[in-house]
N, C-alpha and C. Protein backbone atom coordinates (compact mmCIF):
# COMPACT_ATOMS: atom_id res chain seq x y z
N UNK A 1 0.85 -1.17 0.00
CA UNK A 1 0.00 0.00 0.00
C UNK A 1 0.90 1.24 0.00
N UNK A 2 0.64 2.11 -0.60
CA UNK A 2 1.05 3.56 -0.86
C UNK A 2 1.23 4.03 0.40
N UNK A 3 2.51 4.85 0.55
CA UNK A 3 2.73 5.51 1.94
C UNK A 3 1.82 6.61 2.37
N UNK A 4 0.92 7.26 1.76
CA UNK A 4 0.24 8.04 1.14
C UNK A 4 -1.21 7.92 2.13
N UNK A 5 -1.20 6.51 1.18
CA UNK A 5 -2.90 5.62 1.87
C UNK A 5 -2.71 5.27 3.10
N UNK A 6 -0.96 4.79 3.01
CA UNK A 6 -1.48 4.27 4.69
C UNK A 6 -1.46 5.59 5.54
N UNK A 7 -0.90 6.46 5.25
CA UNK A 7 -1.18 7.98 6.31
C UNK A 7 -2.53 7.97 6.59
N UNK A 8 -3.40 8.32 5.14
CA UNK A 8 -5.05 8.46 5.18
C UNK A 8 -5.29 7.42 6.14
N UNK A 9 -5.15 6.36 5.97
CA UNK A 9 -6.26 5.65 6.88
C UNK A 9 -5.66 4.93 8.04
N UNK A 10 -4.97 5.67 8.54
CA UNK A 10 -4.34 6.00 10.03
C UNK A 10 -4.94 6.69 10.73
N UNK A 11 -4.87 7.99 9.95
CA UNK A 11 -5.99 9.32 10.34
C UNK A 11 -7.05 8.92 10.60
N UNK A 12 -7.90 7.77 9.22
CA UNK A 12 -9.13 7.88 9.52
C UNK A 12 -9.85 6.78 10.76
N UNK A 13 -8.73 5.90 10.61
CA UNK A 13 -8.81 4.67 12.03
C UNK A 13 -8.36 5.42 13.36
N UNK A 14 -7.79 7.03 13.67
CA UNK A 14 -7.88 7.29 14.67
C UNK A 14 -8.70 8.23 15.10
N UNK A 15 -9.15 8.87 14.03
CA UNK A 15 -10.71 9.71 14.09
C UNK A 15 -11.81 8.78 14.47
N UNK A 16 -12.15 7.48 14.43
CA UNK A 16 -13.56 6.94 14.62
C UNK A 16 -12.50 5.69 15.19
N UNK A 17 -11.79 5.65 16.12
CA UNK A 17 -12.33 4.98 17.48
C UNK A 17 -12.16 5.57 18.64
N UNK A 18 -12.70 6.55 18.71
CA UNK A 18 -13.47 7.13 20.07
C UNK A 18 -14.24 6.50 20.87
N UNK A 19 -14.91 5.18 20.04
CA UNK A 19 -15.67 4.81 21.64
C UNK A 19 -14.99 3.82 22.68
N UNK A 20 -15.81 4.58 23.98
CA UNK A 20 -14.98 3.62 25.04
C UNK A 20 -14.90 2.08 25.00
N UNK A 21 -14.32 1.59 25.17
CA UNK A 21 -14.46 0.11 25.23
C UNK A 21 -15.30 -0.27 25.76
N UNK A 22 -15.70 -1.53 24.48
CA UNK A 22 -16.96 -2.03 25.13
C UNK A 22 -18.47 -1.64 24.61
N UNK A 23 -18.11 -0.30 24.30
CA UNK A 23 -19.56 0.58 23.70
C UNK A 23 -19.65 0.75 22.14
N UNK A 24 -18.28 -0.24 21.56
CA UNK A 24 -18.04 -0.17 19.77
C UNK A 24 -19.41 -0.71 19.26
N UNK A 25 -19.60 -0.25 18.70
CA UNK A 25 -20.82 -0.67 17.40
C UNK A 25 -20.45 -1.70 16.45
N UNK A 26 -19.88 -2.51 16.35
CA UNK A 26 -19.03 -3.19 14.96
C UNK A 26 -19.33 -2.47 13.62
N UNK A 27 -20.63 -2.71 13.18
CA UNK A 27 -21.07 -1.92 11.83
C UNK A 27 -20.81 -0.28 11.95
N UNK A 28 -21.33 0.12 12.83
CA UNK A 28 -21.53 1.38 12.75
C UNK A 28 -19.84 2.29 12.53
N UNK A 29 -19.28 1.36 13.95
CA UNK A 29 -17.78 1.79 13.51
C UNK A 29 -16.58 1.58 12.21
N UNK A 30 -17.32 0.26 11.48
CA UNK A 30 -16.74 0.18 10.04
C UNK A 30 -17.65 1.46 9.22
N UNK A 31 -18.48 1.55 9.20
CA UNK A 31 -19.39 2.66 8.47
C UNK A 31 -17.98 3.92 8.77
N UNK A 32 -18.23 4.52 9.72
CA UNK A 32 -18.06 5.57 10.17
C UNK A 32 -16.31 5.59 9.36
N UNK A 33 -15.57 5.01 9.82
CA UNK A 33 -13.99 4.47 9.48
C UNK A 33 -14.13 4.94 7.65
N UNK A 34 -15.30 4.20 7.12
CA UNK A 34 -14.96 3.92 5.35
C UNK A 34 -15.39 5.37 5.07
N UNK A 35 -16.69 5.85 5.77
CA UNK A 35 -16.77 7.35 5.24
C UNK A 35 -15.46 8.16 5.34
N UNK A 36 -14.79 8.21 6.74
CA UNK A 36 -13.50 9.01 7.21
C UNK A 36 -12.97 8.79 5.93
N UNK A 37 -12.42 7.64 5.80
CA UNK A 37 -11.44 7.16 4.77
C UNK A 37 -11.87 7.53 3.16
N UNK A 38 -13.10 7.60 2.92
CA UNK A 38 -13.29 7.94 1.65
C UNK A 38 -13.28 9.31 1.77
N UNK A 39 -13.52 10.49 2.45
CA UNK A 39 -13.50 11.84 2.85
C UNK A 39 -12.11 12.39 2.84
N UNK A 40 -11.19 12.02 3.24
CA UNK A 40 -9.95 12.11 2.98
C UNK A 40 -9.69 11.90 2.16
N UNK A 41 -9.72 10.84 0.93
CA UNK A 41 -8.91 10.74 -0.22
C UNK A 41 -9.48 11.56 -1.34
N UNK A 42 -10.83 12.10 -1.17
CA UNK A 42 -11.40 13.02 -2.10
C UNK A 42 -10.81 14.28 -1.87
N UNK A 43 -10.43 14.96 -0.31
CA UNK A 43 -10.20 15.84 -0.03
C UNK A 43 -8.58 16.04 -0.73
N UNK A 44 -7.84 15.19 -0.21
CA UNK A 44 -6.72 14.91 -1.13
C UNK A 44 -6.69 15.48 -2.47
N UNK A 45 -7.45 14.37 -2.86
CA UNK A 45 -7.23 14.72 -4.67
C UNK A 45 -7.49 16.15 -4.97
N UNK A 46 -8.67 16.58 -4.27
CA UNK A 46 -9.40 18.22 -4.67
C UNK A 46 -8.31 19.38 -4.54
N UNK A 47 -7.28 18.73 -3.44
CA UNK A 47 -6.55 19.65 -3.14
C UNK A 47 -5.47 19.61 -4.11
N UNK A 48 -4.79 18.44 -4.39
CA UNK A 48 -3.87 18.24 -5.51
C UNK A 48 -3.71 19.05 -6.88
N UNK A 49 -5.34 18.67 -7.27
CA UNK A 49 -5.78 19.41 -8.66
C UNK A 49 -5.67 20.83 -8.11
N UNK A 50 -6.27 21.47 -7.15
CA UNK A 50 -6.55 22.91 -7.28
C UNK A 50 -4.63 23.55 -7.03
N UNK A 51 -3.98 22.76 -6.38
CA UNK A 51 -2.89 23.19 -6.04
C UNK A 51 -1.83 23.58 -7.81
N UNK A 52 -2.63 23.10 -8.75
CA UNK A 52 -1.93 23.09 -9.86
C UNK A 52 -2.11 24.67 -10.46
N UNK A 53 -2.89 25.41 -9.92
CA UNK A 53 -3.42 27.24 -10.28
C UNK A 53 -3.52 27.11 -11.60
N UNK A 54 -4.03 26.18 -11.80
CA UNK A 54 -4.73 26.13 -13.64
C UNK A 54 -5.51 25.23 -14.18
N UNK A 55 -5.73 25.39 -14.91
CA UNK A 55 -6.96 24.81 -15.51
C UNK A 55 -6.07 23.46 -15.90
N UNK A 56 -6.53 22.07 -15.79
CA UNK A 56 -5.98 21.11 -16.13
C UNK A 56 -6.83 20.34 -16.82
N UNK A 57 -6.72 19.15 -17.98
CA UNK A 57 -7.72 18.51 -18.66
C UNK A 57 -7.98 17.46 -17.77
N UNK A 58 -8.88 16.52 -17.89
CA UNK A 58 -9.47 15.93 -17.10
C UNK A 58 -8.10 14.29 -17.11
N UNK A 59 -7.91 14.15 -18.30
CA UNK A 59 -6.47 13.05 -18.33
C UNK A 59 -5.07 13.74 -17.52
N UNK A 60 -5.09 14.83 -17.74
CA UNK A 60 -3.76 15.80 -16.58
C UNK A 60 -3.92 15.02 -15.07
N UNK A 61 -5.31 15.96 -14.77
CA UNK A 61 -5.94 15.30 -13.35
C UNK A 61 -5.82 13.86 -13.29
N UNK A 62 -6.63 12.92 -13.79
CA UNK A 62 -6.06 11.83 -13.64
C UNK A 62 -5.07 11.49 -13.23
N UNK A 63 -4.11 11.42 -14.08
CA UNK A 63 -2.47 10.82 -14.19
C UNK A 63 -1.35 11.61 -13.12
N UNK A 64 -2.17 12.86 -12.48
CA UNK A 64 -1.73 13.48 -11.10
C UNK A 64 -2.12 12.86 -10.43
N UNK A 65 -3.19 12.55 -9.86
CA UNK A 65 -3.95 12.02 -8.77
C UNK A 65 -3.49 10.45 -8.85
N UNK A 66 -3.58 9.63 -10.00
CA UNK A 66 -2.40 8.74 -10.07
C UNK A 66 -1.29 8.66 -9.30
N UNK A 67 -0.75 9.05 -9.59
CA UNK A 67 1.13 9.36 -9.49
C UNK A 67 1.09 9.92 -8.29
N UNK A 68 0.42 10.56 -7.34
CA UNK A 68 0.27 11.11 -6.12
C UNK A 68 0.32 10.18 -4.92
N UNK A 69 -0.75 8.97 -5.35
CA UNK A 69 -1.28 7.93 -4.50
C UNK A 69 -0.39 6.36 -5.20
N UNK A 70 0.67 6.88 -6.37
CA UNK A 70 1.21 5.50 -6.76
C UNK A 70 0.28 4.62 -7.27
N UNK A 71 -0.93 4.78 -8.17
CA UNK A 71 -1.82 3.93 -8.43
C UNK A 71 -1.36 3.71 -9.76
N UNK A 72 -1.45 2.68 -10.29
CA UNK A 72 -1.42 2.57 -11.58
C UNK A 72 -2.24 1.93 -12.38
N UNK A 73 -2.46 2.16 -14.05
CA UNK A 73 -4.13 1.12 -14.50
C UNK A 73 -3.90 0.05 -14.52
């Protein structure tokens, strides 16, 4: 996994376990975890693209947001 991803979902596994022991939800706390985790990597990307101060084509974006997170097709 991308050094990248595993930051994100470090963050997002220490944002949603707040509850005390004992009082975890199982579902609710995977829910909560995948939103964190998908909320972050959008936020990511949004920031990536806008950080470029220009207009980029939609294959630019791509192949940034790619290469950012090490993904490849």
């Amino acid at each position: 996994m991308n050094e990248r991803i595993k930051e994100l979902w470090g963050r997002a596994a220490e944002s949603t376990a707040a509850y005390p022991s004992g009082q975890n939800n199982y579902w609710e706390t995977q829910v909560n975890f995948m939103e964190k985790f998908a909320e972050l990597i959008v936020k990511e990307c949004a920031e990536l693209v806008e950080s470029q101060h220009t207009w980029i084509t939609s294959v630019a974006a791509s192949a940034l947001i790619r290469q950012h997170f090490g993904v490849e097709e």
